[in-house]
PDB file of N, CA and C in Angstrom:
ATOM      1  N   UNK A   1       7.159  12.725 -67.876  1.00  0.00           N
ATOM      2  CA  UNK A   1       7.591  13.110 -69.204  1.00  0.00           C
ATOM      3  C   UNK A   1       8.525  14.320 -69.142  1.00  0.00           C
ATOM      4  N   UNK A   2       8.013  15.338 -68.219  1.00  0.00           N
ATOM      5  CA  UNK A   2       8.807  16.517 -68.215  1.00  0.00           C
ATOM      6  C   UNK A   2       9.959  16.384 -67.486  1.00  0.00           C
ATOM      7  N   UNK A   3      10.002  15.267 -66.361  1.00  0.00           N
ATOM      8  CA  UNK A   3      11.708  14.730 -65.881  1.00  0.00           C
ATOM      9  C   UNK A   3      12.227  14.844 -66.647  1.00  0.00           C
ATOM     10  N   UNK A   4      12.034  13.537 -67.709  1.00  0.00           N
ATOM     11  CA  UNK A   4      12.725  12.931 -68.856  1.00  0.00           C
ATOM     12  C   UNK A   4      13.327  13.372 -69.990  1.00  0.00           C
ATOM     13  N   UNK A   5      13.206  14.858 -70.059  1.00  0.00           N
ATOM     14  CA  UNK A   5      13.484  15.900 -70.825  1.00  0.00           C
ATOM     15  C   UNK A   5      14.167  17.072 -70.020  1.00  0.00           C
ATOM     16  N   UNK A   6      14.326  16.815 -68.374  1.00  0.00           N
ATOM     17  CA  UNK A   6      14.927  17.576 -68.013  1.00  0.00           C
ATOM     18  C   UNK A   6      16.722  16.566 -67.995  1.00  0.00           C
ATOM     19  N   UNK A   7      16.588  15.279 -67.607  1.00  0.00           N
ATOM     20  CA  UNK A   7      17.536  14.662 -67.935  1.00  0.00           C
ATOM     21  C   UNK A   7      18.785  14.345 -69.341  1.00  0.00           C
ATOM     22  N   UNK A   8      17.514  15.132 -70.179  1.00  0.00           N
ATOM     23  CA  UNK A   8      18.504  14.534 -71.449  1.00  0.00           C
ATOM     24  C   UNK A   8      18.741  15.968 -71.968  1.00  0.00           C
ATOM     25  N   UNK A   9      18.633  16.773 -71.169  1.00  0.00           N
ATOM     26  CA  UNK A   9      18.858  18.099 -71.608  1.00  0.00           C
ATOM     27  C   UNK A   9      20.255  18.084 -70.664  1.00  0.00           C
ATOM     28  N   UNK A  10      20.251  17.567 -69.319  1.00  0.00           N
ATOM     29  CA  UNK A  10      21.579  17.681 -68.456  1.00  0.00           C
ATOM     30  C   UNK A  10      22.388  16.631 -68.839  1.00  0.00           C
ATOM     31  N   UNK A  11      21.782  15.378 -69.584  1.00  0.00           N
ATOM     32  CA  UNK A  11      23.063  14.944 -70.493  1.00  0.00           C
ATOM     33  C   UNK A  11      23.632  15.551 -71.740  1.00  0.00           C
ATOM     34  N   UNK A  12      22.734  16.302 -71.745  1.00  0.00           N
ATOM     35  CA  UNK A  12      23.280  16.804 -73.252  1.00  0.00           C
ATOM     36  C   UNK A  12      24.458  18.213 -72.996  1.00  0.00           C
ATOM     37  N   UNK A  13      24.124  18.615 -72.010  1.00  0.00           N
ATOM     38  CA  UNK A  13      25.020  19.476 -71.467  1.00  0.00           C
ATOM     39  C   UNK A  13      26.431  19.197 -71.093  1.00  0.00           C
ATOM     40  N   UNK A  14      26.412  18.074 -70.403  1.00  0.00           N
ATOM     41  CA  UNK A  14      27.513  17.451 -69.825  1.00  0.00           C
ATOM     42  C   UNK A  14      28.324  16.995 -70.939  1.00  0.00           C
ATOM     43  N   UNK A  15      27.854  16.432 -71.962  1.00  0.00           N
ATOM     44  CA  UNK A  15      28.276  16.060 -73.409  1.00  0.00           C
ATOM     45  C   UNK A  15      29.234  17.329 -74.144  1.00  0.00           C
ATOM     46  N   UNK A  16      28.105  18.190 -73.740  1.00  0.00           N
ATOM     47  CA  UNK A  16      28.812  19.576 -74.280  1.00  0.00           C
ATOM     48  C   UNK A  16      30.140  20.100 -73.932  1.00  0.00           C
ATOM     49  N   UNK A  17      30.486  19.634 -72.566  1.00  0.00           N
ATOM     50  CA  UNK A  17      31.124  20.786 -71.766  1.00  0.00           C
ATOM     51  C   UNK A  17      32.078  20.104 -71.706  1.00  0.00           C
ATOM     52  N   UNK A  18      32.232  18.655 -71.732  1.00  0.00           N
ATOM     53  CA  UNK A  18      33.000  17.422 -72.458  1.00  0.00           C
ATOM     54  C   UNK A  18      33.894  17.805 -73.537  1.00  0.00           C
ATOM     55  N   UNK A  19      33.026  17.868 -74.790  1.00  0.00           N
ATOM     56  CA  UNK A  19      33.526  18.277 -76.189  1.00  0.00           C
ATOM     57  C   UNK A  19      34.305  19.181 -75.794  1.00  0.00           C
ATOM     58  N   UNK A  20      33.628  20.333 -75.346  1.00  0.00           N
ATOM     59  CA  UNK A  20      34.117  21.676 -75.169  1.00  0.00           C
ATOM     60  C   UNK A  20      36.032  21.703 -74.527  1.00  0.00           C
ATOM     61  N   UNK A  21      35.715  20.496 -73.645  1.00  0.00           N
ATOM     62  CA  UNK A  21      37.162  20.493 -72.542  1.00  0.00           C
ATOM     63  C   UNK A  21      38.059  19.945 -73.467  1.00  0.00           C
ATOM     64  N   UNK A  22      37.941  19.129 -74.370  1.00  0.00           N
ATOM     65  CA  UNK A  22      38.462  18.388 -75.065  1.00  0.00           C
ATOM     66  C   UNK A  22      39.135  19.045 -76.398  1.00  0.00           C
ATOM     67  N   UNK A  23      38.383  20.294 -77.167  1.00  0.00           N
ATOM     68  CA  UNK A  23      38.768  20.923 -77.923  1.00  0.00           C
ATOM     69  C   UNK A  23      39.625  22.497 -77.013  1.00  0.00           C
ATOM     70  N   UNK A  24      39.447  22.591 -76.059  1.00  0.00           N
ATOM     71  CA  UNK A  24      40.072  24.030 -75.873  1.00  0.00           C
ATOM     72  C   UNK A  24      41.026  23.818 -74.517  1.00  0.00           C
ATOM     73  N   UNK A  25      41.250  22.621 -74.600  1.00  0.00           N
ATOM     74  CA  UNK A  25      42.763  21.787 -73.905  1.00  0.00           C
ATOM     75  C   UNK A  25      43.789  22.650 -74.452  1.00  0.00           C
ATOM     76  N   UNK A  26      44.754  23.563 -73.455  1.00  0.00           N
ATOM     77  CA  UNK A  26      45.616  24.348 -73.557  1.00  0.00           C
ATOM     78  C   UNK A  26      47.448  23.278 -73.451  1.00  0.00           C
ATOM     79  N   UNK A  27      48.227  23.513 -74.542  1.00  0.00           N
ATOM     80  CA  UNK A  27      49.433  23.005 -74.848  1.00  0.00           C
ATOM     81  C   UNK A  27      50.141  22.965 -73.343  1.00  0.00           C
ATOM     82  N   UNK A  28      50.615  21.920 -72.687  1.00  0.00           N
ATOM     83  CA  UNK A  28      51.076  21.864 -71.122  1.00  0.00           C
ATOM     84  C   UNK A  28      50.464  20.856 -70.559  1.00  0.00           C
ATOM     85  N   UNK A  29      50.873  21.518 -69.094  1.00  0.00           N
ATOM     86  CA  UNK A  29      50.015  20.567 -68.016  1.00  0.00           C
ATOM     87  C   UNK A  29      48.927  20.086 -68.151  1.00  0.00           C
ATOM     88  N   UNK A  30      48.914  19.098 -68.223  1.00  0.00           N
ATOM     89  CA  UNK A  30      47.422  18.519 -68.493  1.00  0.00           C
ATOM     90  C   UNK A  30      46.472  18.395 -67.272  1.00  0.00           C
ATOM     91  N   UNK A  31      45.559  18.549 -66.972  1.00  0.00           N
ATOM     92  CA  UNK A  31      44.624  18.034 -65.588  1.00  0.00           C
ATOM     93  C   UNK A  31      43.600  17.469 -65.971  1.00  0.00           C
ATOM     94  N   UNK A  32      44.144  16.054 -65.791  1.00  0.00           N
ATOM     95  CA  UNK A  32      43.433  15.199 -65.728  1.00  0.00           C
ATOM     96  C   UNK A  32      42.284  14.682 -64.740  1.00  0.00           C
ATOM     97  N   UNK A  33      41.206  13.775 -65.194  1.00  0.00           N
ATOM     98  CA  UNK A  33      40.278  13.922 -63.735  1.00  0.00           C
ATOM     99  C   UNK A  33      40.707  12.878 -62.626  1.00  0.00           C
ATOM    100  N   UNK A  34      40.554  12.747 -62.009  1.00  0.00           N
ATOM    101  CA  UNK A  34      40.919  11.914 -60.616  1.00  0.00           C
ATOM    102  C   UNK A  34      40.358  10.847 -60.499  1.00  0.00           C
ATOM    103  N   UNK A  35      40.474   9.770 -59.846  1.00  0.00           N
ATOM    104  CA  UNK A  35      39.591   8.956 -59.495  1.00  0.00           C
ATOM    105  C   UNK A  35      38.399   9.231 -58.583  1.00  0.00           C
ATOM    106  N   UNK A  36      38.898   9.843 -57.569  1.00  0.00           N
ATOM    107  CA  UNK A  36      37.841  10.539 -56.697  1.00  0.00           C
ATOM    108  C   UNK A  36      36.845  11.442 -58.079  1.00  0.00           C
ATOM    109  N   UNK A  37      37.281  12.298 -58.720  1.00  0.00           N
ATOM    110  CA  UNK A  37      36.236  12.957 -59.124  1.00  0.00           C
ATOM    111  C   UNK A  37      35.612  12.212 -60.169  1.00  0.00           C
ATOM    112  N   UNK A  38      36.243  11.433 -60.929  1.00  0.00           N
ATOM    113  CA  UNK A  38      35.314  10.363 -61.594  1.00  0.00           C
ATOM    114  C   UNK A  38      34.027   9.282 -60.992  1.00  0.00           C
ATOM    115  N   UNK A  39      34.595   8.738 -59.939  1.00  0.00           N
ATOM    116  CA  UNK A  39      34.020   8.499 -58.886  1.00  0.00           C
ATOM    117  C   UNK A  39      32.700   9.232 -58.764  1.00  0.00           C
ATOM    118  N   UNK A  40      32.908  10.779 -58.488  1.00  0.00           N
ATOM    119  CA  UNK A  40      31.546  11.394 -58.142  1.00  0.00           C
ATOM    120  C   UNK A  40      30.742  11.509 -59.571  1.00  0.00           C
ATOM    121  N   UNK A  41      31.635  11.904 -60.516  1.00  0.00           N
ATOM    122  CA  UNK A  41      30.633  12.146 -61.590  1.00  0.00           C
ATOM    123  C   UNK A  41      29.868  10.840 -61.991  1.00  0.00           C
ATOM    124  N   UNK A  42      30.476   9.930 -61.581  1.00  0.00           N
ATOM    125  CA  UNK A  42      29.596   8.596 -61.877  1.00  0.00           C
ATOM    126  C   UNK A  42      28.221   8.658 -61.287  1.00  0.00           C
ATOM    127  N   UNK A  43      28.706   8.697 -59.949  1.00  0.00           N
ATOM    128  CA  UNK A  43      27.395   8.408 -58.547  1.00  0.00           C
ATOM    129  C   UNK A  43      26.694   9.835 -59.194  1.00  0.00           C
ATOM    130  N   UNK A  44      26.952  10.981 -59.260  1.00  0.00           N
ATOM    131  CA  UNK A  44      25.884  12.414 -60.150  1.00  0.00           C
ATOM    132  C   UNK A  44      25.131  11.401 -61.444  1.00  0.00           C
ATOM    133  N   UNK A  45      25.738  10.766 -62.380  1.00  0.00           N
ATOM    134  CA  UNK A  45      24.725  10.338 -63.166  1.00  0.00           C
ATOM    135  C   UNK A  45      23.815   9.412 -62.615  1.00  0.00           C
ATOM    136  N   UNK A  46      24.348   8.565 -62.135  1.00  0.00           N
ATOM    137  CA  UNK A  46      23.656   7.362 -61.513  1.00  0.00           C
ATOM    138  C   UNK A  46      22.229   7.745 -61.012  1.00  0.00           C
ATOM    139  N   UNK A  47      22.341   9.301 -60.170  1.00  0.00           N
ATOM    140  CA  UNK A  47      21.456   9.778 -59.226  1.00  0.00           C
ATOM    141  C   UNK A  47      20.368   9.724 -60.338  1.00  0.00           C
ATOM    142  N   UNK A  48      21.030  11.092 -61.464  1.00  0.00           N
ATOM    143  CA  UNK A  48      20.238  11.526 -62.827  1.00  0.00           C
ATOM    144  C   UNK A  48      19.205  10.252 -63.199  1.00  0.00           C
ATOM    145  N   UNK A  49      20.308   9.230 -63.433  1.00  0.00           N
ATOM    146  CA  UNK A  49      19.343   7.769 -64.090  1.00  0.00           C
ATOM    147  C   UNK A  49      18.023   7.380 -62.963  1.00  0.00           C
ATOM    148  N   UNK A  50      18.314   6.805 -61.849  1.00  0.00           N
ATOM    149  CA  UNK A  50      17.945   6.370 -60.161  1.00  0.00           C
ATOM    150  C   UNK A  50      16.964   7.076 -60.113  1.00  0.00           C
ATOM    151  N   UNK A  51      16.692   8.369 -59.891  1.00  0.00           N
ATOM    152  CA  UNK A  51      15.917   9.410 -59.546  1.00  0.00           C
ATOM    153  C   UNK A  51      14.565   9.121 -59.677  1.00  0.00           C
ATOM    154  N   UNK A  52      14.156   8.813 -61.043  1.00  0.00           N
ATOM    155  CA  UNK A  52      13.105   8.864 -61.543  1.00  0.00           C
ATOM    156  C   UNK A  52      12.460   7.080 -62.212  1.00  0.00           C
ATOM    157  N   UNK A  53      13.000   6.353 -61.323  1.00  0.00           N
ATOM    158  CA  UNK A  53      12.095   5.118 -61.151  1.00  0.00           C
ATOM    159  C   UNK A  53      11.486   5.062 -59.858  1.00  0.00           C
ATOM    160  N   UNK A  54      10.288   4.810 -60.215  1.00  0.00           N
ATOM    161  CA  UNK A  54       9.219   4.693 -59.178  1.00  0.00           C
ATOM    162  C   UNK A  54       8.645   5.536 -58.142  1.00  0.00           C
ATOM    163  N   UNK A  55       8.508   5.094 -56.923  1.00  0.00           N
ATOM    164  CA  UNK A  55       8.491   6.378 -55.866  1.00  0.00           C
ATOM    165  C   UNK A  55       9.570   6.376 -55.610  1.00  0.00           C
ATOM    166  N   UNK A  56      10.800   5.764 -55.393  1.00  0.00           N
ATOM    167  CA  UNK A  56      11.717   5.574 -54.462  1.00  0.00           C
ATOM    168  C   UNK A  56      12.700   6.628 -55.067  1.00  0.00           C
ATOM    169  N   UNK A  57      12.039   7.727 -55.162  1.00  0.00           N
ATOM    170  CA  UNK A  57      13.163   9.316 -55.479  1.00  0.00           C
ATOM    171  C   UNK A  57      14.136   9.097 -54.193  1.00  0.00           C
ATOM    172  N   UNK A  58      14.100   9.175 -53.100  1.00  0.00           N
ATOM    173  CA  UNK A  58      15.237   9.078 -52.402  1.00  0.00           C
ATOM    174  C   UNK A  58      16.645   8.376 -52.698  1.00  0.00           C
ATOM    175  N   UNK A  59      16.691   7.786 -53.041  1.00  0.00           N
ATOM    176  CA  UNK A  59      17.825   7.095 -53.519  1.00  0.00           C
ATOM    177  C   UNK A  59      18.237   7.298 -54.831  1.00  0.00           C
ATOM    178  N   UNK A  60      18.170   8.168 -55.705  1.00  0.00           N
ATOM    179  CA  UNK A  60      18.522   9.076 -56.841  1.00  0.00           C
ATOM    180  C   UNK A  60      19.312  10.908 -56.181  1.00  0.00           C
ATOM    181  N   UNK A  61      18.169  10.676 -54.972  1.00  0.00           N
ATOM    182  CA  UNK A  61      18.667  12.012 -54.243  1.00  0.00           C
ATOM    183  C   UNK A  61      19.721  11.670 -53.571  1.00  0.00           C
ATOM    184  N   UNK A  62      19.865  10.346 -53.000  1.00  0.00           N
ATOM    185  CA  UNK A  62      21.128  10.343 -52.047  1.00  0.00           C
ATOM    186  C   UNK A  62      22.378   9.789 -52.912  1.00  0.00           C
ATOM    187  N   UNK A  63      21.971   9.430 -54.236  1.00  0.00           N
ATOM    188  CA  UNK A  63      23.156   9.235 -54.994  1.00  0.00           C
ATOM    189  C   UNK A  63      23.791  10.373 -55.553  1.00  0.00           C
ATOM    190  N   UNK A  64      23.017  11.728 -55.890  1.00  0.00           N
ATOM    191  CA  UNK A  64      23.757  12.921 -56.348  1.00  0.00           C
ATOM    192  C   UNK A  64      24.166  13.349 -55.087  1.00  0.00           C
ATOM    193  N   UNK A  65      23.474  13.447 -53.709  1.00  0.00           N
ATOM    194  CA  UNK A  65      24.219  13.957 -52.796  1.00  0.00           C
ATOM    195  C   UNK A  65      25.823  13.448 -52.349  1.00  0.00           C
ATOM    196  N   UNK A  66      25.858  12.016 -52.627  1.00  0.00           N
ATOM    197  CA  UNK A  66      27.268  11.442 -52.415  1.00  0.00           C
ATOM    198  C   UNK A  66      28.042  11.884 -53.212  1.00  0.00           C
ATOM    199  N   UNK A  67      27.741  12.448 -54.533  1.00  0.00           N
ATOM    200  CA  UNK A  67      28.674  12.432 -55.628  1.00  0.00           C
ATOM    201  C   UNK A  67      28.955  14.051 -55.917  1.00  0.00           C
ATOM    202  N   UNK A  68      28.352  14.892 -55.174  1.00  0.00           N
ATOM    203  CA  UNK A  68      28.390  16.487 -54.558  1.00  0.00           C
ATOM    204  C   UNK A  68      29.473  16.359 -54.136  1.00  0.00           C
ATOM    205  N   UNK A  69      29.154  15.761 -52.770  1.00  0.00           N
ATOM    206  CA  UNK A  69      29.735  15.558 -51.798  1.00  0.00           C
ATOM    207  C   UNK A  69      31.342  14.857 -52.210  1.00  0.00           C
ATOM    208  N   UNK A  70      31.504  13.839 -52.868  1.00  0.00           N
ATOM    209  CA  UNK A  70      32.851  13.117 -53.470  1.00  0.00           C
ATOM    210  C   UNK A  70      33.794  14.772 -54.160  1.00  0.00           C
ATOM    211  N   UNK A  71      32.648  15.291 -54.978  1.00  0.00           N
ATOM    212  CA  UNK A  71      33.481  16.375 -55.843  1.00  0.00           C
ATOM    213  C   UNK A  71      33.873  17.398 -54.883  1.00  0.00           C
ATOM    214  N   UNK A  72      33.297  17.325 -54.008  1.00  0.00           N
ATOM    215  CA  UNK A  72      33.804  19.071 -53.241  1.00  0.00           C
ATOM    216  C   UNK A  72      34.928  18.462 -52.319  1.00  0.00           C
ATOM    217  N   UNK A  73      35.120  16.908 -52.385  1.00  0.00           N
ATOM    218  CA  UNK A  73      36.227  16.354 -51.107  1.00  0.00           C
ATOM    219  C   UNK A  73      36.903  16.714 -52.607  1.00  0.00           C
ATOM    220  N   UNK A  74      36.880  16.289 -53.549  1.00  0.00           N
ATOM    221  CA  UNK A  74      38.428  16.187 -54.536  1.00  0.00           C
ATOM    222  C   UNK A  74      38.535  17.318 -54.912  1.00  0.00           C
ATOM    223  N   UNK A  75      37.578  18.605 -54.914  1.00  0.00           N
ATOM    224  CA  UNK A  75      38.207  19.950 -55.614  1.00  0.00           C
ATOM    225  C   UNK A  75      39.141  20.101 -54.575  1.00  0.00           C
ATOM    226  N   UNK A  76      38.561  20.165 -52.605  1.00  0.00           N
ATOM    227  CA  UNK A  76      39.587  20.490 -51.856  1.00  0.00           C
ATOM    228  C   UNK A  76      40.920  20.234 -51.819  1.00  0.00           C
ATOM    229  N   UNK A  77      41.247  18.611 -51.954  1.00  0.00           N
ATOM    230  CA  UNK A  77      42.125  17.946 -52.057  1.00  0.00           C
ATOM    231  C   UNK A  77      43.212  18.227 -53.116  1.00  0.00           C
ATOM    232  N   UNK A  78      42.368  18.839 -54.341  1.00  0.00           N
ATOM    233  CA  UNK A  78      43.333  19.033 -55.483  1.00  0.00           C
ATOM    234  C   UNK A  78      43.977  20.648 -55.103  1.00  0.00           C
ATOM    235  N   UNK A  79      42.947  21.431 -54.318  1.00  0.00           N
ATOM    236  CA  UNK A  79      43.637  22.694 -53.731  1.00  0.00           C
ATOM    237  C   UNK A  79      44.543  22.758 -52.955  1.00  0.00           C
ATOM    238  N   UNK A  80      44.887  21.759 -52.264  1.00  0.00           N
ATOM    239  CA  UNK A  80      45.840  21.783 -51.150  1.00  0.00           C
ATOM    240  C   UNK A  80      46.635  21.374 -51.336  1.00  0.00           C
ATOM    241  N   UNK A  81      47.047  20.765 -52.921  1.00  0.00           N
ATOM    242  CA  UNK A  81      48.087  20.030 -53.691  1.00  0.00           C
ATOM    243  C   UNK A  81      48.862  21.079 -53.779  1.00  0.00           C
ATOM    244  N   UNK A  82      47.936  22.111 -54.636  1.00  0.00           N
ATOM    245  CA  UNK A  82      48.899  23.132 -55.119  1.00  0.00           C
ATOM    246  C   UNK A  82      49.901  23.786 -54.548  1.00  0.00           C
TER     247      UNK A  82
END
């Protein structure tokens, strides 16, 4: 029960920070998200959802770890653009 309320509190966040990007979008360059980082934020929810069926927590854990892991390859990638 207390997962299940830790989940919809980190969707509700993500929702937030969403809105938030969406209203305080500065006139210009736009930065848009990537495929790679969409990519991870997918496999991060997936984990969120995954996590908490059954015993098989491992595979909720190794889905946020891939999708860590995806975002810190595309922050680099987008650094070395610059």
């Amino acid at each position: 029960m207390t997962s299940q309320i830790y989940i919809a509190v980190a969707i509700i966040a993500l929702a937030i920070i969403a809105v938030l990007m969406v209203f305080t979008r500065k006139s210009g360059k736009e930065k848009r998200l990537t495929s790679l980082g969409g990519l991870a934020f997918g496999f991060i929810l997936a984990g969120l959802f995954f996590g908490e069926i059954g015993e098989k927590r491992t595979i909720g854990y190794s889905l946020l770890g891939v999708g860590v892991l995806l975002a810190i390859i595309d922050m680099i990638r987008r650094s070395k653009s610059k």
